[in-house]
Protein backbone atom coordinates (compact mmCIF):
# COMPACT_ATOMS: atom_id res chain seq x y z
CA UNK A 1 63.25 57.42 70.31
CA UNK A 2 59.52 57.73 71.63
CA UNK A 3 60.19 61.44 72.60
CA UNK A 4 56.79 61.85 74.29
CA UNK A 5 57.13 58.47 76.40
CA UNK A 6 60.61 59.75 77.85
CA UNK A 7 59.40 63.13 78.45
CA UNK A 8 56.80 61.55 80.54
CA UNK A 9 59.42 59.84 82.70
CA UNK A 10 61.69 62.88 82.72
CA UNK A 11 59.15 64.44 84.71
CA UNK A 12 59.27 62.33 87.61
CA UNK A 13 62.58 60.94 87.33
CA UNK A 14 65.10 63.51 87.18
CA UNK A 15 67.80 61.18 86.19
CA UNK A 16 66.17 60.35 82.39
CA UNK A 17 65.47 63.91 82.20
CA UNK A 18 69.11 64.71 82.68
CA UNK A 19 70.09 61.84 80.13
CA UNK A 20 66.96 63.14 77.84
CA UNK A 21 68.73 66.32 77.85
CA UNK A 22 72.25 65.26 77.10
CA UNK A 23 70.94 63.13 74.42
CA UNK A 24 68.95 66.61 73.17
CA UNK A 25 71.90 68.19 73.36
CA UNK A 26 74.06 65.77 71.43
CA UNK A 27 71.18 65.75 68.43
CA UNK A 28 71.35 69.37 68.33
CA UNK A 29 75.48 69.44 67.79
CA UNK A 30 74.96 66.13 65.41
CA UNK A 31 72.71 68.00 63.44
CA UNK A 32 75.42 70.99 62.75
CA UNK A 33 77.82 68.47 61.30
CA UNK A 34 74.74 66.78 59.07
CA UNK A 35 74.63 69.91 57.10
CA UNK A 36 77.97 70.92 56.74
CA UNK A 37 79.16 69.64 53.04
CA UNK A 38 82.34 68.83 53.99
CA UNK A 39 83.52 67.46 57.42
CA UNK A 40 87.43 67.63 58.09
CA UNK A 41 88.74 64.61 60.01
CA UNK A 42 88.37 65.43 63.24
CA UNK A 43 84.82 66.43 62.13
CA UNK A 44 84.16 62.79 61.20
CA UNK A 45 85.23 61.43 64.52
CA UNK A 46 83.90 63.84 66.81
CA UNK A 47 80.32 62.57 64.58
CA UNK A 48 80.91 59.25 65.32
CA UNK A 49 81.40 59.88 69.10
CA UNK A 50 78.17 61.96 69.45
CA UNK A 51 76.40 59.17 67.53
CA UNK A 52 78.10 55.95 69.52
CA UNK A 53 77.35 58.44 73.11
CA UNK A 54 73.48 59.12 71.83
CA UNK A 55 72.96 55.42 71.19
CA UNK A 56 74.37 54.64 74.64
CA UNK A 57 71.83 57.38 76.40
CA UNK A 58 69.28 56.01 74.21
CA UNK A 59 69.45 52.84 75.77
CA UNK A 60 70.23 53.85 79.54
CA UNK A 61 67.33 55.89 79.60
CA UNK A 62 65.03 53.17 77.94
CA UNK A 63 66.40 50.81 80.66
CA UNK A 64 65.53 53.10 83.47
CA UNK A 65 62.06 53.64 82.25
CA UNK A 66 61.58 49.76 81.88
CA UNK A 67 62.47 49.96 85.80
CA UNK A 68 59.60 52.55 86.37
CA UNK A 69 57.46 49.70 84.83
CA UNK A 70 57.05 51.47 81.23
């Protein structure tokens, strides 16, 4: 993800910044699990979720800047 480019359209679009933010949010918690060395079961899904739920933000907020004209 072009961080820079979406931070530009956070700024005036308050709806990417809130989905910029989530997405943040979710790489920050994906990132935890990354570095255990072992992940229980339930460690393993909730890492798939966070990574299907980035990839979905990812996109929505790509297709609202493509909107703006970016």
């Amino acid at each position: 993800m072009d961080k820079e480019l979406v931070r530009q359209y956070a700024e005036r679009n308050p709806e990417i910044r809130e989905l910029f933010e989530r997405h943040q949010a979710l790489e920050r918690e994906l990132e935890g699990l990354i570095r255990k060395s072992y992940l229980t079961a339930s460690e393993e899904v909730r890492k798939k979720q966070i990574q299907k739920e980035k990839l979905a933000l990812k996109d929505r907020i790509y297709a609202l800047i493509k909107q703006e004209g970016g």
